[in-house]
C-alpha atoms as a PDB file:
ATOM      1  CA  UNK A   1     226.373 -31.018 153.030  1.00  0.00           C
ATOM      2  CA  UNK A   2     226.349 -27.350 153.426  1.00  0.00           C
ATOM      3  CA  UNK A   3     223.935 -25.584 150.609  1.00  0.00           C
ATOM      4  CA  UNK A   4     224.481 -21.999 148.824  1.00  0.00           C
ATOM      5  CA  UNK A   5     222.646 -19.329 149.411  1.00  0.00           C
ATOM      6  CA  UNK A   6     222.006 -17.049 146.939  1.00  0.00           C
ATOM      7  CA  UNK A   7     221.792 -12.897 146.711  1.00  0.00           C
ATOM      8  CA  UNK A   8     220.829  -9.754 144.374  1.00  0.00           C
ATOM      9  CA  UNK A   9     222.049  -6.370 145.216  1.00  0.00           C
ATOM     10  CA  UNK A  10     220.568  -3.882 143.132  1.00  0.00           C
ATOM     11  CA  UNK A  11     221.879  -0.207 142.410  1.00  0.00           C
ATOM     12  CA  UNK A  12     221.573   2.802 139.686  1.00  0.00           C
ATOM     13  CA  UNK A  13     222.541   6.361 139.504  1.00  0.00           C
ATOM     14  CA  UNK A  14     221.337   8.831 137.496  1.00  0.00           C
ATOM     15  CA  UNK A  15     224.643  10.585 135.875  1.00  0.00           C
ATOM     16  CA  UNK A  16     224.698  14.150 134.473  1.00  0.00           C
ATOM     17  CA  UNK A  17     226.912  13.407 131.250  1.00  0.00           C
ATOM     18  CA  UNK A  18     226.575  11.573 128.192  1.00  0.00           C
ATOM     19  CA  UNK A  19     226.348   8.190 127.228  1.00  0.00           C
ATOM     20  CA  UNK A  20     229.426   7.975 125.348  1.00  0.00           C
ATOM     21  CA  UNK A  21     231.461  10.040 128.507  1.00  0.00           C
ATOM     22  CA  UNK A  22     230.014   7.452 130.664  1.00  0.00           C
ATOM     23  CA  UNK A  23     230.959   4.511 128.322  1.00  0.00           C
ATOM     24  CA  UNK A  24     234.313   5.837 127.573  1.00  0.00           C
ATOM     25  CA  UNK A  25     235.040   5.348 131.367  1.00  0.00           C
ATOM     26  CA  UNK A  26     233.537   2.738 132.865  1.00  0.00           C
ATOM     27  CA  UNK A  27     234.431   0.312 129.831  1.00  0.00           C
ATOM     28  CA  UNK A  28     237.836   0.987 130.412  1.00  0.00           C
ATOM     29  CA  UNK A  29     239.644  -1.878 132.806  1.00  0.00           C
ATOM     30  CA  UNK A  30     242.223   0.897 133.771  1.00  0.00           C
ATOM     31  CA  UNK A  31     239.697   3.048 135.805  1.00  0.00           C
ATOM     32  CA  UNK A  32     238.709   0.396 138.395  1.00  0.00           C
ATOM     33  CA  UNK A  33     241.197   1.742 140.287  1.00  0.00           C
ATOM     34  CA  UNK A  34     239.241   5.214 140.579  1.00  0.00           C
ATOM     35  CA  UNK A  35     236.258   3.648 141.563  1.00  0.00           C
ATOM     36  CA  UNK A  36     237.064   1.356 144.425  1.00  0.00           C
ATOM     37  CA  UNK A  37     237.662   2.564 147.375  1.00  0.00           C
ATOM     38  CA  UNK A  38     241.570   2.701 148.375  1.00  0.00           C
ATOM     39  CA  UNK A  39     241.185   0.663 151.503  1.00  0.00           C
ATOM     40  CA  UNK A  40     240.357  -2.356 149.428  1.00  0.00           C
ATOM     41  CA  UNK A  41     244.455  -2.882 147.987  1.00  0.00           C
ATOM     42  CA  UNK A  42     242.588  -3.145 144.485  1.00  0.00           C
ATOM     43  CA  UNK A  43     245.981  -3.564 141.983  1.00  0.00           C
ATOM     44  CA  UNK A  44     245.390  -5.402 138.319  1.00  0.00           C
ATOM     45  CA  UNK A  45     247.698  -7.569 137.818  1.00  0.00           C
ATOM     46  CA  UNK A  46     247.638  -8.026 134.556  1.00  0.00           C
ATOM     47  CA  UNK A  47     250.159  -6.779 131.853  1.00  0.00           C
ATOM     48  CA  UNK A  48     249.388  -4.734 128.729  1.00  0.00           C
ATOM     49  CA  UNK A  49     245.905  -4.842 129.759  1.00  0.00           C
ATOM     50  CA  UNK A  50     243.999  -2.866 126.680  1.00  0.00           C
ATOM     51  CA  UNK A  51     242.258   0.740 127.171  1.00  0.00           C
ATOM     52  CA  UNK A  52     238.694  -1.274 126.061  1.00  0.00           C
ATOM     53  CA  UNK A  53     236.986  -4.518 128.018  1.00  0.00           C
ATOM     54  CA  UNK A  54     236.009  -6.926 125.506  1.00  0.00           C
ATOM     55  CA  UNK A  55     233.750  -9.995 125.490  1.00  0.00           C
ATOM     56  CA  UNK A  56     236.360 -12.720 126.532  1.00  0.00           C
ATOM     57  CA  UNK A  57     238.651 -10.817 128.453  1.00  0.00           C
ATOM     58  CA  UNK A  58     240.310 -11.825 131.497  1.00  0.00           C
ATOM     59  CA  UNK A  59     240.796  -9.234 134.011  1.00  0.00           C
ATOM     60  CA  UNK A  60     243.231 -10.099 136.757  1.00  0.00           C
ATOM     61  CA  UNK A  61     243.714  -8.705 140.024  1.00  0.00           C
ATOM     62  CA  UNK A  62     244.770  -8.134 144.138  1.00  0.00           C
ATOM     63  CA  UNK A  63     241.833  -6.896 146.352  1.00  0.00           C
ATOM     64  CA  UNK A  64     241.630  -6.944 150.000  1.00  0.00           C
ATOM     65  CA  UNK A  65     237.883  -7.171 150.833  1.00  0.00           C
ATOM     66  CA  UNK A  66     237.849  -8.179 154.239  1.00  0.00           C
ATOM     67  CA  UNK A  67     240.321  -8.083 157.199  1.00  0.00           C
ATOM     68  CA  UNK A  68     243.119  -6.299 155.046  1.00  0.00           C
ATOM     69  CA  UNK A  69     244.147  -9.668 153.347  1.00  0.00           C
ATOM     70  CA  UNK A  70     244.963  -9.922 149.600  1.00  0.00           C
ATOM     71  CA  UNK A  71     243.525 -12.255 147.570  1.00  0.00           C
ATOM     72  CA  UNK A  72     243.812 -12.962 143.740  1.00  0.00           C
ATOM     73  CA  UNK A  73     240.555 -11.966 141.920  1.00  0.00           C
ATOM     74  CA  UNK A  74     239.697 -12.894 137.976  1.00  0.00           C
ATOM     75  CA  UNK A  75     237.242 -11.839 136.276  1.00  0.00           C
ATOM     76  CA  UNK A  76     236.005 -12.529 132.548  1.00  0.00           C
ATOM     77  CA  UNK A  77     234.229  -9.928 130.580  1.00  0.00           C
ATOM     78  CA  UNK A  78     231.589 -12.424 129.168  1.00  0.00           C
ATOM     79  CA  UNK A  79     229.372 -10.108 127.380  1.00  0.00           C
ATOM     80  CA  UNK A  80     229.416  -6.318 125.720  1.00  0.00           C
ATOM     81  CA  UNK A  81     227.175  -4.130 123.699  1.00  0.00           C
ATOM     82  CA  UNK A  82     228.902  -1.302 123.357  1.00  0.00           C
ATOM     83  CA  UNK A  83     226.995   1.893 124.899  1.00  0.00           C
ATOM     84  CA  UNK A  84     224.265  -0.213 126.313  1.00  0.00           C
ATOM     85  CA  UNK A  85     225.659  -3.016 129.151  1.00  0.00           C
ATOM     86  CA  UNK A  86     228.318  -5.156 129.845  1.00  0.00           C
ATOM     87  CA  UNK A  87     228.948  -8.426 132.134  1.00  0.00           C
ATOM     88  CA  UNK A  88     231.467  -9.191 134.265  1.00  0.00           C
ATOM     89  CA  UNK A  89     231.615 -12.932 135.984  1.00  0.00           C
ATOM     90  CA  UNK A  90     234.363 -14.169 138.119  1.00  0.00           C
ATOM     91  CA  UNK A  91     236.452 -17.123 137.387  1.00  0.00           C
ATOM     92  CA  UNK A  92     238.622 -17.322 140.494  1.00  0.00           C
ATOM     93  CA  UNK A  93     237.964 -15.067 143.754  1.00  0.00           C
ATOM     94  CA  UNK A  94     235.740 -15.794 147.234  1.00  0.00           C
ATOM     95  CA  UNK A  95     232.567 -16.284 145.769  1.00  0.00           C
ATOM     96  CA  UNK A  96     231.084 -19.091 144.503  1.00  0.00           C
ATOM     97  CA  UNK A  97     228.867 -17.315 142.188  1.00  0.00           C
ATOM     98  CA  UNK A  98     229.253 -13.871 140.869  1.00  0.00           C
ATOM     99  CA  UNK A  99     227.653 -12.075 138.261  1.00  0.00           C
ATOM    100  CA  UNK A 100     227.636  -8.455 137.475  1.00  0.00           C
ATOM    101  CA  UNK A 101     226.216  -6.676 134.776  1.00  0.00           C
ATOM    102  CA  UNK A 102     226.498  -2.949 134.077  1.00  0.00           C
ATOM    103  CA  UNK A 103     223.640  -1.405 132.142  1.00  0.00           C
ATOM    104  CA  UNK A 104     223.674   1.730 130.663  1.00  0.00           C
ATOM    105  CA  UNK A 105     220.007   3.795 128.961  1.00  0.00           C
ATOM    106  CA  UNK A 106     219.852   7.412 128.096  1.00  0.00           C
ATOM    107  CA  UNK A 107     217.748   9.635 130.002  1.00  0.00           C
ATOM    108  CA  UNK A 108     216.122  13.268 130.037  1.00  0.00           C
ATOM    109  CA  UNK A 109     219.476  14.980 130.784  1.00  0.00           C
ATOM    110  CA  UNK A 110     221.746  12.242 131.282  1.00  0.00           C
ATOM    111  CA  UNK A 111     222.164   8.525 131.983  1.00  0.00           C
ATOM    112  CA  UNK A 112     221.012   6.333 133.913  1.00  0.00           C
ATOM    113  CA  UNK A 113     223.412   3.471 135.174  1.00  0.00           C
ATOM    114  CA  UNK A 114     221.921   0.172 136.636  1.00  0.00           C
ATOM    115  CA  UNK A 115     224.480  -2.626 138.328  1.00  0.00           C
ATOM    116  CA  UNK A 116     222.540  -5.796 139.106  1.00  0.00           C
ATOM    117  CA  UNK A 117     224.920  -8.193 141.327  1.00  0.00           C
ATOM    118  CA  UNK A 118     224.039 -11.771 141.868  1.00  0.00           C
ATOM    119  CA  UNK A 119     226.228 -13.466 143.912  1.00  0.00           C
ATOM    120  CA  UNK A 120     226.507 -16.379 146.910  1.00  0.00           C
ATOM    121  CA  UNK A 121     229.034 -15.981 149.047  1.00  0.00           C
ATOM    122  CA  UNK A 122     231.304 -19.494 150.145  1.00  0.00           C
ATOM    123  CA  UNK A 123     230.883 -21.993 152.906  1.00  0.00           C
ATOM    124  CA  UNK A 124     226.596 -22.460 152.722  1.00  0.00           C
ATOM    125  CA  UNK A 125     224.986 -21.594 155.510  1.00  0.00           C
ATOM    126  CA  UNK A 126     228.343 -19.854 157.440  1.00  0.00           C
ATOM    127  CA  UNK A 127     228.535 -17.546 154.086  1.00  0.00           C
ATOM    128  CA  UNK A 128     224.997 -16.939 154.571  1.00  0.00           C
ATOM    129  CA  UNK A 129     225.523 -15.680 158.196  1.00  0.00           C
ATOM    130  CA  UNK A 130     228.425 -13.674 156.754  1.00  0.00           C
ATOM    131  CA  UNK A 131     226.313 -12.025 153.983  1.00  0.00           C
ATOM    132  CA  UNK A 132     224.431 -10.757 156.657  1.00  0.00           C
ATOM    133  CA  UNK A 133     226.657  -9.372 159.080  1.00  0.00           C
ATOM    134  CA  UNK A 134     229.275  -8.106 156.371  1.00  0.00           C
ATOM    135  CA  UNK A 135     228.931  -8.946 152.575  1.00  0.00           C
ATOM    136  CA  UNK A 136     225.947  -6.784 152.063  1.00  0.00           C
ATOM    137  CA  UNK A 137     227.503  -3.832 154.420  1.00  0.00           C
ATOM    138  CA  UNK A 138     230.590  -3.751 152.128  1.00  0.00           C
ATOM    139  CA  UNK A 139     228.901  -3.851 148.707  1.00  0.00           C
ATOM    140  CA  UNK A 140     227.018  -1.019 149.732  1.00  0.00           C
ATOM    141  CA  UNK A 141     229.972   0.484 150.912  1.00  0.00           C
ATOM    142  CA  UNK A 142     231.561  -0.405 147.675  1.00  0.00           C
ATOM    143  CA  UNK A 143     228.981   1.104 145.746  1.00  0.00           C
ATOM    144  CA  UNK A 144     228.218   3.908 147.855  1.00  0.00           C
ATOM    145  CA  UNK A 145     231.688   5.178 147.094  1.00  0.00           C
ATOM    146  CA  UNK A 146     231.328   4.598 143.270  1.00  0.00           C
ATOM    147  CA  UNK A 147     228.377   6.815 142.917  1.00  0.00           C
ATOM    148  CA  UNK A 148     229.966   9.500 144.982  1.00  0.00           C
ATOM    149  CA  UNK A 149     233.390   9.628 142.611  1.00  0.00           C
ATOM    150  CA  UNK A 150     230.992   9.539 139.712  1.00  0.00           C
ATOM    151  CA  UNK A 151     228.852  12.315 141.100  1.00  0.00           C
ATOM    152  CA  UNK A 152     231.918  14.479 141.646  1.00  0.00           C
ATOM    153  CA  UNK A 153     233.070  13.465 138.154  1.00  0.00           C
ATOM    154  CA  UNK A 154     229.797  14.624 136.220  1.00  0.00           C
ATOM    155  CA  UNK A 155     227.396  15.286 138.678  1.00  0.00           C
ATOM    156  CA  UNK A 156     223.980  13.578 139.179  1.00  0.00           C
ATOM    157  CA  UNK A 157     220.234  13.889 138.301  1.00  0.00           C
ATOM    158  CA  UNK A 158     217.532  13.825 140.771  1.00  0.00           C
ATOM    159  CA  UNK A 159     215.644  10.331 141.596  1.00  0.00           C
ATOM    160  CA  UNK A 160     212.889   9.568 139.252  1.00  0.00           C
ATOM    161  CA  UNK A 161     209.471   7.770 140.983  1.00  0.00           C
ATOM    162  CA  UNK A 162     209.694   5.664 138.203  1.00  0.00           C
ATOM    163  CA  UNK A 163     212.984   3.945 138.577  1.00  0.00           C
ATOM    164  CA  UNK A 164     213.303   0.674 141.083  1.00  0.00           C
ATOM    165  CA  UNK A 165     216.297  -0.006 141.482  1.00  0.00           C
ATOM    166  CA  UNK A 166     217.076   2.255 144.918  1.00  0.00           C
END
């Protein structure tokens, strides 16, 4: 019987704009586009999807993590307070957990944006080995190129000692 393993990845970034600028856009299902990187084939696939994520909301899509082949992704919005965090699980993709929440908190000059991402990759102890050698590497990646399109959008704040998320 092969066992999951399971994984945090931690990130924040300390944004130069407001909290409602920073809302506005990363709320908004339409702009995951802008802030994954093109490499990845990320296409929703959903129609009429709405400007606003909602608790309850099914976000379909094509993504190409690894190896350049597409795979369906869904996601559910499972929980929102507006201007403070929002969750994001997935329903169907190559995980077999994954949980993301996105949480928001004013600062001196701007905000500050925390993701907290627990996830366990497939397959037990081969996803394990994988996490390792390439899960990890890409969510950084991932991330990495978030915060730079975010940092050319607004700009960003220095590092505060008293943050731990980096």
């Amino acid at each position: 019987m092969l066992t999951n393993s399971f994984y945090q990845f931690k990130r924040e970034q300390r944004i130069k704009a407001t909290i409602d600028e920073v809302w506005d856009f990363i709320s908004s299902p339409k702009n995951l586009k802008e802030i994954t990187p093109d490499y990845m084939g990320f296409d929703i696939t959903n129609t009429d999807i709405p400007e606003k994520m909602y608790a309850g909301m099914i976000i379909t899509y094509k993504v190409s993590p690894m190896l350049g082949i597409k795979m369906d992704w869904m996601t559910e919005i499972t929980h929102v307070r507006d201007r403070k965090y929002f969750v994001d699980e997935q329903r169907v993709g190559p995980y077999s957990l994954w949980h993301h929440q996105h949480i928001l908190e004013e600062i001196d000059g701007g905000v500050l944006m925390k993701d907290i991402v627990t996830y366990s990759p497939p397959f037990g102890f081969l996803g394990a080995i994988a996490n390792s050698f390439m899960i990890e590497k890409k969510l950084k990646e991932i991330f990495l190129y978030r915060r730079r399109v975010l940092r050319n959008k607004w700009g960003e704040l220095p590092k505060y000692n008293n943050y731990i998320f980096d």
